[in-house]
PDB file of N, CA and C in Angstrom:
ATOM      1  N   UNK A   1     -16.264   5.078 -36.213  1.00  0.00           N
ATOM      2  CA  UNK A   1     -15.914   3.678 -36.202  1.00  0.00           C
ATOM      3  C   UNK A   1     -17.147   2.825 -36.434  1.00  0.00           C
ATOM      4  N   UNK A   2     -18.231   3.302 -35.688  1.00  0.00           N
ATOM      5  CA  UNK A   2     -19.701   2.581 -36.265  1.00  0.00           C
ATOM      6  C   UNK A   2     -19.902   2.469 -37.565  1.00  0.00           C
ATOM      7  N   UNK A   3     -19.440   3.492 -38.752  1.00  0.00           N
ATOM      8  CA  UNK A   3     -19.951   2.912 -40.190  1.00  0.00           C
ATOM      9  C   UNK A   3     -18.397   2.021 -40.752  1.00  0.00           C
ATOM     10  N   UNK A   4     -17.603   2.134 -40.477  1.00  0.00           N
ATOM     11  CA  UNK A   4     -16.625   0.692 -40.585  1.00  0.00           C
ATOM     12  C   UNK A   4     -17.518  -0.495 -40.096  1.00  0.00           C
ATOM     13  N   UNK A   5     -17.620  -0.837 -38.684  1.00  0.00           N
ATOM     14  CA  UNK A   5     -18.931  -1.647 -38.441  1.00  0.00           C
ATOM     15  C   UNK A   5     -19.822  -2.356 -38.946  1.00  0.00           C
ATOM     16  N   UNK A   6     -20.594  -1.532 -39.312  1.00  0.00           N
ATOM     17  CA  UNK A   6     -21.927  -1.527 -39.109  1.00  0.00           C
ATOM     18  C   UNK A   6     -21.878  -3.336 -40.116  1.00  0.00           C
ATOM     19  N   UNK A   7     -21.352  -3.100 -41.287  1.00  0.00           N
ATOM     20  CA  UNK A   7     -21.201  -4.234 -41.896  1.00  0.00           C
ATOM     21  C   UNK A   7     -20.572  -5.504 -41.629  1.00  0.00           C
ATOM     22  N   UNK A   8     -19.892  -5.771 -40.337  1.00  0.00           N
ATOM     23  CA  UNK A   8     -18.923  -6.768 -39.902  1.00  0.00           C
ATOM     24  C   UNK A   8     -19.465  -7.482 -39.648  1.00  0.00           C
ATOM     25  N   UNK A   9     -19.465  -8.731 -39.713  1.00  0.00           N
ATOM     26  CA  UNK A   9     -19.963 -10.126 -38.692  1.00  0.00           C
ATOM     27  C   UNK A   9     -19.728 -10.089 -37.302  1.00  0.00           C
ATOM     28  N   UNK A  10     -18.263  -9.777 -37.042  1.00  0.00           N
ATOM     29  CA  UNK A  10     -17.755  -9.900 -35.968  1.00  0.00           C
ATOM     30  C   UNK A  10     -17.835  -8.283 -34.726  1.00  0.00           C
ATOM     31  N   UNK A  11     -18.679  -7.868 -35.470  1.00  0.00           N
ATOM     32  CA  UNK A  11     -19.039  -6.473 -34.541  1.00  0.00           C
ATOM     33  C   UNK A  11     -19.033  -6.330 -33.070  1.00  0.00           C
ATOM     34  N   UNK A  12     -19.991  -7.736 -32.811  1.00  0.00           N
ATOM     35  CA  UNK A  12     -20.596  -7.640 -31.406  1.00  0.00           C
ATOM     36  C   UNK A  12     -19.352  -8.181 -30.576  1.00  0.00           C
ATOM     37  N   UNK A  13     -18.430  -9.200 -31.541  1.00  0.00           N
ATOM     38  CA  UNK A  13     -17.737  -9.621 -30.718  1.00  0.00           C
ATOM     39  C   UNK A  13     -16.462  -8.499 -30.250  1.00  0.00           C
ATOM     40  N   UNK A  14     -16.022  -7.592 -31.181  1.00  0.00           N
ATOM     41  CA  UNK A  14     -14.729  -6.588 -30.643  1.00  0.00           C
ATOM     42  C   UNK A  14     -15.460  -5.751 -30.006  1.00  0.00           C
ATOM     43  N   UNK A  15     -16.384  -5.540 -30.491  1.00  0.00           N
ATOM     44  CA  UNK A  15     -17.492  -4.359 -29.013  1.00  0.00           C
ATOM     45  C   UNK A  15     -16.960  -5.138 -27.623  1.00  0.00           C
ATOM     46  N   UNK A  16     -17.249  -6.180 -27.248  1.00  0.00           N
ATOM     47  CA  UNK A  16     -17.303  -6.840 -26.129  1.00  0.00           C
ATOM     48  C   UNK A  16     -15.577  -7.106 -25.940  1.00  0.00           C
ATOM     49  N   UNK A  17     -14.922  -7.260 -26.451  1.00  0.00           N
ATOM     50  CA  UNK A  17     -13.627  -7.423 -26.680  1.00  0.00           C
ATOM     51  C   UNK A  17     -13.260  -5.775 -25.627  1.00  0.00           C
ATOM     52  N   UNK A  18     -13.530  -4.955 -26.938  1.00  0.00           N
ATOM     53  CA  UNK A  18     -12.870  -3.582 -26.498  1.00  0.00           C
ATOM     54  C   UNK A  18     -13.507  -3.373 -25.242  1.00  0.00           C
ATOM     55  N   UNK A  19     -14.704  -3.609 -24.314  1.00  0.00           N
ATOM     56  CA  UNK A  19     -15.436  -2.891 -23.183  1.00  0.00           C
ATOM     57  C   UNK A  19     -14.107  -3.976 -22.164  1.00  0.00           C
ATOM     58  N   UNK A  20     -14.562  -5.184 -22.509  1.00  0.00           N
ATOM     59  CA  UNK A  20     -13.667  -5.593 -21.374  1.00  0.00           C
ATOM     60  C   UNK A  20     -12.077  -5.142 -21.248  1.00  0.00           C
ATOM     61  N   UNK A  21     -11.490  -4.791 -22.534  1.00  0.00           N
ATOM     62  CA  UNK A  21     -10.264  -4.390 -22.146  1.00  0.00           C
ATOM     63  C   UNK A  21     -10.368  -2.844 -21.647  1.00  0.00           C
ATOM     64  N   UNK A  22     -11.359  -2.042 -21.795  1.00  0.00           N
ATOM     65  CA  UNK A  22     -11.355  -0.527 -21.181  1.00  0.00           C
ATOM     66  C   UNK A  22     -11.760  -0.875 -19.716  1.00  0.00           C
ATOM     67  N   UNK A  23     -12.383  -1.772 -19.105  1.00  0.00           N
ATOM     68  CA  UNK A  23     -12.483  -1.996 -17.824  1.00  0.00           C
ATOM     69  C   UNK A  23     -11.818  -2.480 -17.102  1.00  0.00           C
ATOM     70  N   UNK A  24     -10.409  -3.147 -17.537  1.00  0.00           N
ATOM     71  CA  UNK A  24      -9.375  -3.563 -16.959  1.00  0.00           C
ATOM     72  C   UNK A  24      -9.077  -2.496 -15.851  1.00  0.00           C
ATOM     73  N   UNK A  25      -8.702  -3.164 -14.565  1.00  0.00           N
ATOM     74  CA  UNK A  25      -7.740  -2.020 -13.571  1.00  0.00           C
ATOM     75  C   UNK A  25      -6.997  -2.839 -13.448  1.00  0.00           C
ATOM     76  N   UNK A  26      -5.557  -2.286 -13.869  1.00  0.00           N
ATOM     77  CA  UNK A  26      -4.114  -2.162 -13.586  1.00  0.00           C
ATOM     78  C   UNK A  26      -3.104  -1.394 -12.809  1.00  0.00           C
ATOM     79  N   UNK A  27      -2.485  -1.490 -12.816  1.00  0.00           N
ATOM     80  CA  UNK A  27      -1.012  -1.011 -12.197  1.00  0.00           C
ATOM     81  C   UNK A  27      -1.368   0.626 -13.215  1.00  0.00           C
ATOM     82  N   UNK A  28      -0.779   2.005 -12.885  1.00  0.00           N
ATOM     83  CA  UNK A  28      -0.850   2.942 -13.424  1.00  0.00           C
ATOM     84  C   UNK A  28       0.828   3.043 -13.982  1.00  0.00           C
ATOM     85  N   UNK A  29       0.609   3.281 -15.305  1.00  0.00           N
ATOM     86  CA  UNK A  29       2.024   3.749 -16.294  1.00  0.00           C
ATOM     87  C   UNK A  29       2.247   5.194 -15.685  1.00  0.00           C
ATOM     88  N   UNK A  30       1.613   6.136 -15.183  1.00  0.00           N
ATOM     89  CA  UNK A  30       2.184   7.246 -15.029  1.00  0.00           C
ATOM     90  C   UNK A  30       3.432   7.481 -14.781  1.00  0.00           C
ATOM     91  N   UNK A  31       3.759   7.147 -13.716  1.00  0.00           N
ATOM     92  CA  UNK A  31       5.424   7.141 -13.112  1.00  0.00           C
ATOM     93  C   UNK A  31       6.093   6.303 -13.824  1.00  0.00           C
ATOM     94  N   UNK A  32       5.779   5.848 -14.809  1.00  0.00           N
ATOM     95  CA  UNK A  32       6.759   5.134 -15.748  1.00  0.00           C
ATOM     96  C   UNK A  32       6.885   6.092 -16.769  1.00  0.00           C
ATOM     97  N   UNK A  33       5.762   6.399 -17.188  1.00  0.00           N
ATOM     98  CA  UNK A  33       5.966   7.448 -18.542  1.00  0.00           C
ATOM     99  C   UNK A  33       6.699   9.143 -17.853  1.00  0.00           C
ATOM    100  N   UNK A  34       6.287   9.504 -16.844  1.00  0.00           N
ATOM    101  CA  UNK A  34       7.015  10.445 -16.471  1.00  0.00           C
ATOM    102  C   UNK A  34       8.791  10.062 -16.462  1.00  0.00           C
ATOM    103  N   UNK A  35       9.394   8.888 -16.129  1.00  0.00           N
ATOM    104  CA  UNK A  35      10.388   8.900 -16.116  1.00  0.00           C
ATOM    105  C   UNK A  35      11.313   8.470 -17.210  1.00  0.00           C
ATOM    106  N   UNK A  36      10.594   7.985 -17.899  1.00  0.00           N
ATOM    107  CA  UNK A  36      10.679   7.602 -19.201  1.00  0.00           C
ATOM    108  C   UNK A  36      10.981   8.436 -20.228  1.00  0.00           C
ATOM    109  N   UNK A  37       9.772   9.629 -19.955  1.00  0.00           N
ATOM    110  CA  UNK A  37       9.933  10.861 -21.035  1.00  0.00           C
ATOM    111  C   UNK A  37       9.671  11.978 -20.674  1.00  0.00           C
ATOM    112  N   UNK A  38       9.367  12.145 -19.661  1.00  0.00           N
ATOM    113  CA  UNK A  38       9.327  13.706 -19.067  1.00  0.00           C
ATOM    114  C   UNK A  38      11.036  14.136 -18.409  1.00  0.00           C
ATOM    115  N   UNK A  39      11.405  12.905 -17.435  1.00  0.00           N
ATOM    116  CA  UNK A  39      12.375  13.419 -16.574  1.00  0.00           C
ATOM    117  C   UNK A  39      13.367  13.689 -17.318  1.00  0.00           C
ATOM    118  N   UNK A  40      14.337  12.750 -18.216  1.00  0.00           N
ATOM    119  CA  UNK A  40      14.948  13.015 -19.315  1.00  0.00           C
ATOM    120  C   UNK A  40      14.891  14.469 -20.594  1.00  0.00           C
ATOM    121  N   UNK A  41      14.091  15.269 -20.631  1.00  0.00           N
ATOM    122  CA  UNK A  41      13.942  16.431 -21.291  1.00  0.00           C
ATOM    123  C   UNK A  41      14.063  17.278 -20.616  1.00  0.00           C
ATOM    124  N   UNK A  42      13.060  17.216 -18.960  1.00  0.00           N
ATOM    125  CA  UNK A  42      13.901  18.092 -18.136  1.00  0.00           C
ATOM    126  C   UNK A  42      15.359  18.603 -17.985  1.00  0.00           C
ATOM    127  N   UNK A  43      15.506  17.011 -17.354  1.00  0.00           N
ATOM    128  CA  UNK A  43      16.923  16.669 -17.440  1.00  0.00           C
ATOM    129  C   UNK A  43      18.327  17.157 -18.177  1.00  0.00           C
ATOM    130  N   UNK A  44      17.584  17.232 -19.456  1.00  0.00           N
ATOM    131  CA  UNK A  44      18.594  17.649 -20.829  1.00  0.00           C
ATOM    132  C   UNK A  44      18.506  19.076 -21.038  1.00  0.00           C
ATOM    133  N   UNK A  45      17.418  19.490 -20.928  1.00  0.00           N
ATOM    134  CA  UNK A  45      17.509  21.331 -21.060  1.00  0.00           C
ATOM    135  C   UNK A  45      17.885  22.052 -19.469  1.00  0.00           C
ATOM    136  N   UNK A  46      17.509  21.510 -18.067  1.00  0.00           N
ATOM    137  CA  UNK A  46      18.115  21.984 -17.321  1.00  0.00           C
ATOM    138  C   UNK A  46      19.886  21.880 -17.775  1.00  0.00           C
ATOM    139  N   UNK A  47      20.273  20.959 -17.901  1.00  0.00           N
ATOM    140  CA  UNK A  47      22.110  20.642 -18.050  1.00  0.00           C
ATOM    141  C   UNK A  47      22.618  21.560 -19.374  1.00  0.00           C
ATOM    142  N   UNK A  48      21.972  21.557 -20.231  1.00  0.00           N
ATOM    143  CA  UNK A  48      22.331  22.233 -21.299  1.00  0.00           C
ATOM    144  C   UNK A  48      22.549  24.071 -21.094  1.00  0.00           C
ATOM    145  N   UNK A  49      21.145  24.740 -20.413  1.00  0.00           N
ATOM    146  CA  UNK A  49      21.443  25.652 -19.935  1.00  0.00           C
ATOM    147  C   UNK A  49      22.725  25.800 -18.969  1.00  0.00           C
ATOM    148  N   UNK A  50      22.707  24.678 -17.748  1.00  0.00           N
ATOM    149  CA  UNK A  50      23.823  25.247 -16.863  1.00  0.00           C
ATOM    150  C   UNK A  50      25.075  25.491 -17.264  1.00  0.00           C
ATOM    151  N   UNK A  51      25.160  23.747 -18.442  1.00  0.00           N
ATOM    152  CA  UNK A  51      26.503  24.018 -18.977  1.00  0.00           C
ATOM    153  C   UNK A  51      27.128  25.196 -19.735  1.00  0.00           C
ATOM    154  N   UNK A  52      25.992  25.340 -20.793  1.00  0.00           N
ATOM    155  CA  UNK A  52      25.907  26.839 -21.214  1.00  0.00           C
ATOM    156  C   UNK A  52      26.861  28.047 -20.697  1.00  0.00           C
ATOM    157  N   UNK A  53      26.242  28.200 -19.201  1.00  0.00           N
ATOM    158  CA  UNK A  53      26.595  29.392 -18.514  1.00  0.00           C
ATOM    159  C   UNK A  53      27.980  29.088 -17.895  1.00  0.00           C
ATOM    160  N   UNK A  54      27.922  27.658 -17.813  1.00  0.00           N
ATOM    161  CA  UNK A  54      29.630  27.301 -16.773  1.00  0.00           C
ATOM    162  C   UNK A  54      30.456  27.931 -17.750  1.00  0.00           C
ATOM    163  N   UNK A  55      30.724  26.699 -19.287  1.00  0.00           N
ATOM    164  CA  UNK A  55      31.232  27.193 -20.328  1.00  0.00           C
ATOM    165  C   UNK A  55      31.350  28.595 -20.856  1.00  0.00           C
ATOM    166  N   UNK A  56      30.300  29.491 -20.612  1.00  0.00           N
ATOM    167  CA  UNK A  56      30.064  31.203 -21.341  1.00  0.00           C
ATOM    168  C   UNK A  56      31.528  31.462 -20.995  1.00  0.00           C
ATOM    169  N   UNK A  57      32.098  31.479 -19.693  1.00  0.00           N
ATOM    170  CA  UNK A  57      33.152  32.002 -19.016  1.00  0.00           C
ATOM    171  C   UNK A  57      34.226  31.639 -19.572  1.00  0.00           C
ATOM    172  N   UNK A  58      34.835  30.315 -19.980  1.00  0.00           N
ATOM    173  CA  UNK A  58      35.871  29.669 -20.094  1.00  0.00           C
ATOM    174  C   UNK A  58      36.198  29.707 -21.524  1.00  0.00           C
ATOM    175  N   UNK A  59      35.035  29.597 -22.296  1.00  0.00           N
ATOM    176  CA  UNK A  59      35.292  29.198 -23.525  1.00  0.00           C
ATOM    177  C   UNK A  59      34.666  30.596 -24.168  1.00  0.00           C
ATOM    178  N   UNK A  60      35.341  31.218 -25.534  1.00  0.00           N
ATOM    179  CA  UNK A  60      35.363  32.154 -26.304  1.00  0.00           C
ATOM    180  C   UNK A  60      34.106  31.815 -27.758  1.00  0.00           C
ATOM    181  N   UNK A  61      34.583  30.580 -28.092  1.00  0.00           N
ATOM    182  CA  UNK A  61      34.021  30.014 -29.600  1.00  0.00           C
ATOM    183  C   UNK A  61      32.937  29.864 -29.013  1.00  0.00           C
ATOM    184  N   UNK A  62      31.940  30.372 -29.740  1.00  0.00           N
ATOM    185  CA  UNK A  62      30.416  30.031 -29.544  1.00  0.00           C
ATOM    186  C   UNK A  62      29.864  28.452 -30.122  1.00  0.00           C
ATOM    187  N   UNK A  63      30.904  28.355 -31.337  1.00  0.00           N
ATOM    188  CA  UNK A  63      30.700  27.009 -31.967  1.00  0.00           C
ATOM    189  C   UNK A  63      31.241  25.827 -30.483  1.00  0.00           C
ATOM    190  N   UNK A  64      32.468  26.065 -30.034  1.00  0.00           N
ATOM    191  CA  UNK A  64      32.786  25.190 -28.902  1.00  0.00           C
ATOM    192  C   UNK A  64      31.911  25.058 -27.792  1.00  0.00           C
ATOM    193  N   UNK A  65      31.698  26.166 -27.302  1.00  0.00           N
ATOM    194  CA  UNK A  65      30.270  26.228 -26.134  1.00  0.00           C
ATOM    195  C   UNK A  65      29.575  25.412 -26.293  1.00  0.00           C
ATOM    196  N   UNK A  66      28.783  25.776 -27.263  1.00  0.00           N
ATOM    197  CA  UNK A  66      27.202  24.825 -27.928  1.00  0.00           C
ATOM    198  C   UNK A  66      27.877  23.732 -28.029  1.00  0.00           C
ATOM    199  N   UNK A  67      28.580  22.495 -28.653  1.00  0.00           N
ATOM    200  CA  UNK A  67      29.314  21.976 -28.959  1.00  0.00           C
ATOM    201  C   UNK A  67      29.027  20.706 -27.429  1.00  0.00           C
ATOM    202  N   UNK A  68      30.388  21.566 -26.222  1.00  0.00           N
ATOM    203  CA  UNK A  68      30.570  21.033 -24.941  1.00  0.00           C
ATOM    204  C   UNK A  68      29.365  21.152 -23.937  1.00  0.00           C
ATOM    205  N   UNK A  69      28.544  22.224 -24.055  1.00  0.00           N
ATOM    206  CA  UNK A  69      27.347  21.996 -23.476  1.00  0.00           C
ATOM    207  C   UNK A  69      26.488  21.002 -24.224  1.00  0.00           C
ATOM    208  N   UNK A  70      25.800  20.672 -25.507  1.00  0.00           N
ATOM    209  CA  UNK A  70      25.226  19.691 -25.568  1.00  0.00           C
ATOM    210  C   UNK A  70      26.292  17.951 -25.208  1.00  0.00           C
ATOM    211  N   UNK A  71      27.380  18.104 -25.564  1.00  0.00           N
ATOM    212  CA  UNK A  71      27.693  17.002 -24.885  1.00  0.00           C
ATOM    213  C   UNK A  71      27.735  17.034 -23.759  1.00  0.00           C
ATOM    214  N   UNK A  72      27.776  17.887 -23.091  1.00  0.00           N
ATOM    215  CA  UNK A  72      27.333  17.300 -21.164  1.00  0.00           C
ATOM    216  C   UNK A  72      25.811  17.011 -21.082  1.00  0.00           C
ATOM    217  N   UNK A  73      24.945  17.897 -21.871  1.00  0.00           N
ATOM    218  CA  UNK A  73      23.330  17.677 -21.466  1.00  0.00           C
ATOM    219  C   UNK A  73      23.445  15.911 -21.954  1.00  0.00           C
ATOM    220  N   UNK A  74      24.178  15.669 -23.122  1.00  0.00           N
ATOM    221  CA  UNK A  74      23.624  14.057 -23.788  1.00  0.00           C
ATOM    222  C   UNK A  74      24.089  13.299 -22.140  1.00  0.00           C
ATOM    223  N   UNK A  75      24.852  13.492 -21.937  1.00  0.00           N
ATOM    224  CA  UNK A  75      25.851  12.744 -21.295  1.00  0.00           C
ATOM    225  C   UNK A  75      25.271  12.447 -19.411  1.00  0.00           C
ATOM    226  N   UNK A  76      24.419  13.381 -19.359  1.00  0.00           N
ATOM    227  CA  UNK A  76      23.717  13.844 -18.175  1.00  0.00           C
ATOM    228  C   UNK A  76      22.590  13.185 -18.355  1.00  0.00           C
ATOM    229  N   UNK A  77      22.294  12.959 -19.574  1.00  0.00           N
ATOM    230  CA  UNK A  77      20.622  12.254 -19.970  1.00  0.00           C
ATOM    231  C   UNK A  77      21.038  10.744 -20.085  1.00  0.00           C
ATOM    232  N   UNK A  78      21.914  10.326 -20.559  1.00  0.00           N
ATOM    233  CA  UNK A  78      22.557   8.840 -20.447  1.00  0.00           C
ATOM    234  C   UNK A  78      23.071   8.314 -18.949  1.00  0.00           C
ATOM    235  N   UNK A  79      23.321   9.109 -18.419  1.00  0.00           N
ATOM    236  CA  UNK A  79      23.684   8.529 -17.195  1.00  0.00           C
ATOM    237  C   UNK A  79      22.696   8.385 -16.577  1.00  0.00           C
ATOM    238  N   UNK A  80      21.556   9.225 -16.691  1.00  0.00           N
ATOM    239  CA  UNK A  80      20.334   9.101 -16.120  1.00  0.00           C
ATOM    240  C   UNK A  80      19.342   7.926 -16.682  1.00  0.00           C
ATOM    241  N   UNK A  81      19.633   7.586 -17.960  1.00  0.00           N
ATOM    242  CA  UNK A  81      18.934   6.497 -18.235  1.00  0.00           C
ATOM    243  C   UNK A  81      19.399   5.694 -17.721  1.00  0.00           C
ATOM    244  N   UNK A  82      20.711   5.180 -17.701  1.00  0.00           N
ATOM    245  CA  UNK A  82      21.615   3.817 -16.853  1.00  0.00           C
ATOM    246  C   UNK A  82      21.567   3.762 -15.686  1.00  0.00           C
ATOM    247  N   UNK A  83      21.086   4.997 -14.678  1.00  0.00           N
ATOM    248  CA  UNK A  83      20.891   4.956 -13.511  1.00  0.00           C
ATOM    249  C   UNK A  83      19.552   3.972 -13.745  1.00  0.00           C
ATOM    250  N   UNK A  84      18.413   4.418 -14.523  1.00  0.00           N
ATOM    251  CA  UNK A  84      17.029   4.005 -14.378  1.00  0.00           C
ATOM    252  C   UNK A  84      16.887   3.191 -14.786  1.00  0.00           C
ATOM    253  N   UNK A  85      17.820   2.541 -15.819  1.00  0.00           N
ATOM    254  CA  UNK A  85      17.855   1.083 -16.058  1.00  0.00           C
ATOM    255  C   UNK A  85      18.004  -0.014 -15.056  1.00  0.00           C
ATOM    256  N   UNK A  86      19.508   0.546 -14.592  1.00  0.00           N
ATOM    257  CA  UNK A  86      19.815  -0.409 -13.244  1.00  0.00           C
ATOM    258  C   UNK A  86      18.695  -0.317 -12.140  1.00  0.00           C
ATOM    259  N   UNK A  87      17.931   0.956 -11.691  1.00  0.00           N
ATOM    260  CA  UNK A  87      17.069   0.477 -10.658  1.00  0.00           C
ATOM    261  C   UNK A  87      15.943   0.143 -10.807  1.00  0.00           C
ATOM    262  N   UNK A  88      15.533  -0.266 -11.674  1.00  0.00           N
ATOM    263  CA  UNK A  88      14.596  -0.729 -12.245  1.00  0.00           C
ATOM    264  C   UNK A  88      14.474  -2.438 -12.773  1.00  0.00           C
ATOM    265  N   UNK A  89      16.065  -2.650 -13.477  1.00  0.00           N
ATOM    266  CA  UNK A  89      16.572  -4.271 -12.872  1.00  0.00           C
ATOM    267  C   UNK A  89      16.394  -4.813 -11.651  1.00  0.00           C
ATOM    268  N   UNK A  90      16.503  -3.937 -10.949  1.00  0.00           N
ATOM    269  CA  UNK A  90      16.914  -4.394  -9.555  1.00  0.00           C
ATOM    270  C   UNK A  90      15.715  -4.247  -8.349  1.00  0.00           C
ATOM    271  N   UNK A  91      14.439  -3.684  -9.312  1.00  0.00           N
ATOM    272  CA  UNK A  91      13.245  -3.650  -8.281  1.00  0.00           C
ATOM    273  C   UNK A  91      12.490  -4.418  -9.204  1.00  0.00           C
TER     274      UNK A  91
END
């Protein structure tokens, strides 16, 4: 990024720009990004497997299985977002 630089007028000023915004302390995104995008994938491959195995029993068509198990995993991951929507409105 220094030989982009090196030629700018305004060098010294985004240097000083960028230090003060890397020294900011804030609030931490972690537990936002975990729930955001970790819990939801969990979420979706735990349900997908279970459904999987509920379905193995009941249902014959392998095309139907796959089929009704990913619509419960979607469906398990949406409810979970609308859960986290609403409590998240509401705090």
């Amino acid at each position: 990024m220094d030989k982009q630089c090196k030629d700018c007028g305004q060098k010294d000023s985004c240097r000083q720009a960028f230090e003060e915004l890397g020294n900011l302390k804030g609030p931490s995104v972690l537990l936002k990004v975990v729930q955001a995008f970790l819990l939801p994938l969990i979420f979706f491959i735990v349900a997908l497997a279970v459904a999987e195995n509920v379905l193995a029993e009941r249902i014959a068509s392998s095309l139907g299985k796959n089929l009704l198990a990913l619509a419960a995993a979607v469906a398990v991951v949406f409810l979970y977002l609308m859960i986290l929507k609403f409590w998240r409105n509401r705090n």
